[in-house]
PDB file of N, CA and C in Angstrom:
ATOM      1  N   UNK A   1      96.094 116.660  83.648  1.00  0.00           N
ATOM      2  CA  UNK A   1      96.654 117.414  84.723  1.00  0.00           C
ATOM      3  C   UNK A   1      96.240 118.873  84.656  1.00  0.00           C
ATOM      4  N   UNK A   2      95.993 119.599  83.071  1.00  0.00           N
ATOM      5  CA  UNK A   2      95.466 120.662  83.488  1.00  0.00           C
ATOM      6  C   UNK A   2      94.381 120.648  84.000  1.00  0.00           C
ATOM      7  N   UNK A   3      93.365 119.642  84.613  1.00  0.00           N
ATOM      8  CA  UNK A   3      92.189 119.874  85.301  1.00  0.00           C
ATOM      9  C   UNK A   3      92.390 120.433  86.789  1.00  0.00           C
ATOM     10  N   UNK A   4      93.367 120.552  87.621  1.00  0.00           N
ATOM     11  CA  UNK A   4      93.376 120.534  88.247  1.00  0.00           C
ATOM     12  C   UNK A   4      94.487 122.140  88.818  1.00  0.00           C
ATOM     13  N   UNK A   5      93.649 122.878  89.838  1.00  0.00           N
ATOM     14  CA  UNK A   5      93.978 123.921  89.968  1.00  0.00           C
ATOM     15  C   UNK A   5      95.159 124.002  91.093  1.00  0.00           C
ATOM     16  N   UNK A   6      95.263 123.259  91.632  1.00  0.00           N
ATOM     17  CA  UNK A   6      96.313 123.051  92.715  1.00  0.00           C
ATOM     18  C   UNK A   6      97.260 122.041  92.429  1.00  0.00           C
ATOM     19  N   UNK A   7      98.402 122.048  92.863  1.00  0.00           N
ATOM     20  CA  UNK A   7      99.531 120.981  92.905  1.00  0.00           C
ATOM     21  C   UNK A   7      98.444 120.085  94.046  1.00  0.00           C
ATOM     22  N   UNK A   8      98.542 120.745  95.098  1.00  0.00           N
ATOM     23  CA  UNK A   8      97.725 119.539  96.164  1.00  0.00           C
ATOM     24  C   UNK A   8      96.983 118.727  95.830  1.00  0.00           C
ATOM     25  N   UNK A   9      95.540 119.441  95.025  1.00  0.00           N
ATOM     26  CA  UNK A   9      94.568 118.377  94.221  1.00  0.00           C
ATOM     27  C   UNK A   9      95.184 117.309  93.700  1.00  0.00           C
ATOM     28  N   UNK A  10      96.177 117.702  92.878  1.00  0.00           N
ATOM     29  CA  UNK A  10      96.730 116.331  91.820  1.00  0.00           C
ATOM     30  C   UNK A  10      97.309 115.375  92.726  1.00  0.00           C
ATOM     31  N   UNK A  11      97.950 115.936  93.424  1.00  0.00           N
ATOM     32  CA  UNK A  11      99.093 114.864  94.059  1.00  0.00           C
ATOM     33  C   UNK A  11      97.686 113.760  95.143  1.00  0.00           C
ATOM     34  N   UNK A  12      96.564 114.785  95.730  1.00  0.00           N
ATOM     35  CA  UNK A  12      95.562 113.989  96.449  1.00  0.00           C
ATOM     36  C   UNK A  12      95.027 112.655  95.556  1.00  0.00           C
ATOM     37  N   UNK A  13      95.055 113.055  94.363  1.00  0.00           N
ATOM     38  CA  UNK A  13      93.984 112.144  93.399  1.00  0.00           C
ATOM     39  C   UNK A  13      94.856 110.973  92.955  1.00  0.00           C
ATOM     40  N   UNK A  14      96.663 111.863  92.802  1.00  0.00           N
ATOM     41  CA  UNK A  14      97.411 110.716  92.056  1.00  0.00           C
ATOM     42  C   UNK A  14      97.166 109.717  93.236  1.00  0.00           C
ATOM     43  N   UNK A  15      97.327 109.780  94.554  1.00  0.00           N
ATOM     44  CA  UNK A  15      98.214 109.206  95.932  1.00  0.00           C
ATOM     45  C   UNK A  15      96.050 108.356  95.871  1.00  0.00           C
ATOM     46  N   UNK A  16      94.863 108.300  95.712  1.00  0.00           N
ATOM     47  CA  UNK A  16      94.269 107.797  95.899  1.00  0.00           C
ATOM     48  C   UNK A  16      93.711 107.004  94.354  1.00  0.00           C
ATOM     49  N   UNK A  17      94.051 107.252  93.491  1.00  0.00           N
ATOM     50  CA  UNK A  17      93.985 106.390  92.125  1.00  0.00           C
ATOM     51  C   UNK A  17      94.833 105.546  92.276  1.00  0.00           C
ATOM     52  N   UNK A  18      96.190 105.779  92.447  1.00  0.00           N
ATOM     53  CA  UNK A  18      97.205 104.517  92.507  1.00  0.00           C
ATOM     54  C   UNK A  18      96.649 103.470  93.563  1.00  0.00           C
ATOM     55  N   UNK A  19      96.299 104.174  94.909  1.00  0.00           N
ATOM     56  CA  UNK A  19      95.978 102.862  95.384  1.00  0.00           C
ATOM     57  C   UNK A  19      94.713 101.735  95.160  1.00  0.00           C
ATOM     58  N   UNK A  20      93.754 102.141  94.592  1.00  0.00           N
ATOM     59  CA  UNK A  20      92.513 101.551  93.398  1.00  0.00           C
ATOM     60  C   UNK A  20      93.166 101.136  92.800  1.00  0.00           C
ATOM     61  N   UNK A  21      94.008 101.523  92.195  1.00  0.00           N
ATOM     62  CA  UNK A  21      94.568 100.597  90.881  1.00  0.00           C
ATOM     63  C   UNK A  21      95.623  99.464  90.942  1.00  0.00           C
ATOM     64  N   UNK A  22      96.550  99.741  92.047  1.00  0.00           N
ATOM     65  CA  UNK A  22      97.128  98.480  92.363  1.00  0.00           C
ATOM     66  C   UNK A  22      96.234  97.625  93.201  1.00  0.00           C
ATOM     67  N   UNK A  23      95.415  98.125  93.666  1.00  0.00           N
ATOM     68  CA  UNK A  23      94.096  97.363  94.500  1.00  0.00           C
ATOM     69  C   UNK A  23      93.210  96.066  93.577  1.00  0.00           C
ATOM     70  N   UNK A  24      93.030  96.690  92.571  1.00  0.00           N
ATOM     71  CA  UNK A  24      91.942  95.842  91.258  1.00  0.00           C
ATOM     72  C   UNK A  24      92.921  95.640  89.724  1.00  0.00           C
ATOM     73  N   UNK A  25      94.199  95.943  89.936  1.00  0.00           N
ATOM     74  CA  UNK A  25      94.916  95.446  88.636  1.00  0.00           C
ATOM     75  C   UNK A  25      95.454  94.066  89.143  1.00  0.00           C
ATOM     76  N   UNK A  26      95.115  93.174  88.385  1.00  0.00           N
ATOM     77  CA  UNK A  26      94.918  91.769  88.679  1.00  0.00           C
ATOM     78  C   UNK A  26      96.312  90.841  87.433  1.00  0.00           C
ATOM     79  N   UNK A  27      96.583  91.932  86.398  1.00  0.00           N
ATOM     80  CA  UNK A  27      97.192  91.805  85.400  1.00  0.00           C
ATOM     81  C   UNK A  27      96.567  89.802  84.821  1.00  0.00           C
ATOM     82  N   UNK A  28      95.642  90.396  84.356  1.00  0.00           N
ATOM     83  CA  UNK A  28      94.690  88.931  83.377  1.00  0.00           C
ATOM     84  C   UNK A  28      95.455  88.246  82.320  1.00  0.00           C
ATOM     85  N   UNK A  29      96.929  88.506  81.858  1.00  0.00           N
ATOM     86  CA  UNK A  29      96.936  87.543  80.850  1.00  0.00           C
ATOM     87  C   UNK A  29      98.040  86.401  81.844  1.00  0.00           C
ATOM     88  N   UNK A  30      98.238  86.749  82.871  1.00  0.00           N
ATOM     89  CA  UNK A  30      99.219  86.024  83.516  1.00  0.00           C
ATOM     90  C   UNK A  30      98.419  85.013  84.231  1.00  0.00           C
ATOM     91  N   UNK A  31      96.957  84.795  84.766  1.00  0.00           N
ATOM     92  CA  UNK A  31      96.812  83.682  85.801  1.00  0.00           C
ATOM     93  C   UNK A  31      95.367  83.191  84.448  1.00  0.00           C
ATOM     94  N   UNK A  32      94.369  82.213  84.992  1.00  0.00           N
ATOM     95  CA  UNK A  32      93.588  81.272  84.380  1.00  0.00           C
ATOM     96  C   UNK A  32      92.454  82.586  84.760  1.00  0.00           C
ATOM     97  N   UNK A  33      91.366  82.220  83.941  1.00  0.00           N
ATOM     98  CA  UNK A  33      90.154  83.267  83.878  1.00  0.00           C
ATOM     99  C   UNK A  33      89.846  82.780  85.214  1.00  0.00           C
ATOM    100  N   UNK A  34      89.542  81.505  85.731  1.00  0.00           N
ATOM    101  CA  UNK A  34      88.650  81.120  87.264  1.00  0.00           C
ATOM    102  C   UNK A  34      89.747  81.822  88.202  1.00  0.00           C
ATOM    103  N   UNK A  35      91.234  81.891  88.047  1.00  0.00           N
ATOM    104  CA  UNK A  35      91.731  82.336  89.565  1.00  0.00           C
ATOM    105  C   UNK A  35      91.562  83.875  89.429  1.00  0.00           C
ATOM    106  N   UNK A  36      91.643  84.117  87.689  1.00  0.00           N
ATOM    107  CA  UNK A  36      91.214  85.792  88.049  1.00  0.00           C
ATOM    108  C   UNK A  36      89.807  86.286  88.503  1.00  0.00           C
ATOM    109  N   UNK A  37      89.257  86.027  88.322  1.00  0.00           N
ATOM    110  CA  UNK A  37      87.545  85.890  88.568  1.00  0.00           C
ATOM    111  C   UNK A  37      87.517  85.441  90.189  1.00  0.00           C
ATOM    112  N   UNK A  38      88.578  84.605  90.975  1.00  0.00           N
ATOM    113  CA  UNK A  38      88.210  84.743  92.149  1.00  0.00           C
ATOM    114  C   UNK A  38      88.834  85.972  92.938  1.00  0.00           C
ATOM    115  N   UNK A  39      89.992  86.184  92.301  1.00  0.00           N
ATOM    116  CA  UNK A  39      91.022  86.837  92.538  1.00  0.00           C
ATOM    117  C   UNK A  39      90.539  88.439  92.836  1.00  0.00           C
ATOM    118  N   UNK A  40      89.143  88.604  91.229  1.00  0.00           N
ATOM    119  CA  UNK A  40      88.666  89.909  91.352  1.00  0.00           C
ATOM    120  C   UNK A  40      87.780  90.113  92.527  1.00  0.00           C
ATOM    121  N   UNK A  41      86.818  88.888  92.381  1.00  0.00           N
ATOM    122  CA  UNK A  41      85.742  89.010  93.585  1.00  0.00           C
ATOM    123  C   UNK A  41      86.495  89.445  95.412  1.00  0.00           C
ATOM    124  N   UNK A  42      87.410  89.052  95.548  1.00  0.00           N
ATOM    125  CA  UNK A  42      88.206  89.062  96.790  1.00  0.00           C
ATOM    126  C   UNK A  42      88.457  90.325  96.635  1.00  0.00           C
ATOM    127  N   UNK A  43      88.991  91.617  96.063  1.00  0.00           N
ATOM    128  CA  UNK A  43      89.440  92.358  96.139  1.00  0.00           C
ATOM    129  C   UNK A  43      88.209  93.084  95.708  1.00  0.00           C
ATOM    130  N   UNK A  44      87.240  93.235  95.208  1.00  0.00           N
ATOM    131  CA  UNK A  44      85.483  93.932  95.302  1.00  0.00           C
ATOM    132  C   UNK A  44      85.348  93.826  96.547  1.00  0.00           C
ATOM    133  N   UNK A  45      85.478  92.978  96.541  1.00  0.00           N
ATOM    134  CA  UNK A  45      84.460  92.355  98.493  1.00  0.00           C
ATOM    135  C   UNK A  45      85.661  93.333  99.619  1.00  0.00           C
ATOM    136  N   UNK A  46      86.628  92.769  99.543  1.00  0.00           N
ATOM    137  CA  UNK A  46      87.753  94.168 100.455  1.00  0.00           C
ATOM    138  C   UNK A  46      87.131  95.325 100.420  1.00  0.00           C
ATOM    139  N   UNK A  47      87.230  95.866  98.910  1.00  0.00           N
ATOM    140  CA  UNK A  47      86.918  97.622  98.669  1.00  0.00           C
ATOM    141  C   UNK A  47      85.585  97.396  99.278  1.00  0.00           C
ATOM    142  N   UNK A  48      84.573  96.745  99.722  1.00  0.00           N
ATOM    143  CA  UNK A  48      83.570  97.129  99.763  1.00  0.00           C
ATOM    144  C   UNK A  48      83.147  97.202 101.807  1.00  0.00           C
ATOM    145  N   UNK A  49      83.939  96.406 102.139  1.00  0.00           N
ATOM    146  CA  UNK A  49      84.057  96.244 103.672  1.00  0.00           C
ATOM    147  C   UNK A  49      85.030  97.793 104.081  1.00  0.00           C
ATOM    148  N   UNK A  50      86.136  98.106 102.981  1.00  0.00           N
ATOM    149  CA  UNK A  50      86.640  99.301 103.432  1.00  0.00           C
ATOM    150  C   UNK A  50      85.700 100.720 103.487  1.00  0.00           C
ATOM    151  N   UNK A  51      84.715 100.492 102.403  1.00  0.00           N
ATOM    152  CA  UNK A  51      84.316 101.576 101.782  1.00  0.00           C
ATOM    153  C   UNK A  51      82.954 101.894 103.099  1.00  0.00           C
ATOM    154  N   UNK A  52      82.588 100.575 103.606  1.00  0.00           N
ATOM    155  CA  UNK A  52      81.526 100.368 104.610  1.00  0.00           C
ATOM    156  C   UNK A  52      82.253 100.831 105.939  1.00  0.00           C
ATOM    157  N   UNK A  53      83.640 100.674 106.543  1.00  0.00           N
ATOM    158  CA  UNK A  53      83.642 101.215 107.670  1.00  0.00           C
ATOM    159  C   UNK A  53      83.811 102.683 107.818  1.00  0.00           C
TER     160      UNK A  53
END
């Protein structure tokens, strides 16, 4: 947090990291490696149609 020279900055970065991270945290010890592995690909492929419009 000291990287950051503004309250605004931080709060911009916290408010767009959290949503990446609940986006691609898949929490892996709870489902089978194949549903996580599809589970991840589905949510790559999202970020990547978002990141494209």
């Amino acid at each position: 947090m000291l990287r950051f020279r503004r309250m605004r900055s931080l709060q911009k970065f916290a408010a767009v990291h959290a949503s990446v991270y609940n986006h691609f945290n898949q929490e892996r010890s709870l489902s089978s490696r194949h549903i996580f592995k599809v589970n991840k690909a589905a949510a790559l492929e999202e970020w990547r149609q978002l990141g494209a419009a």
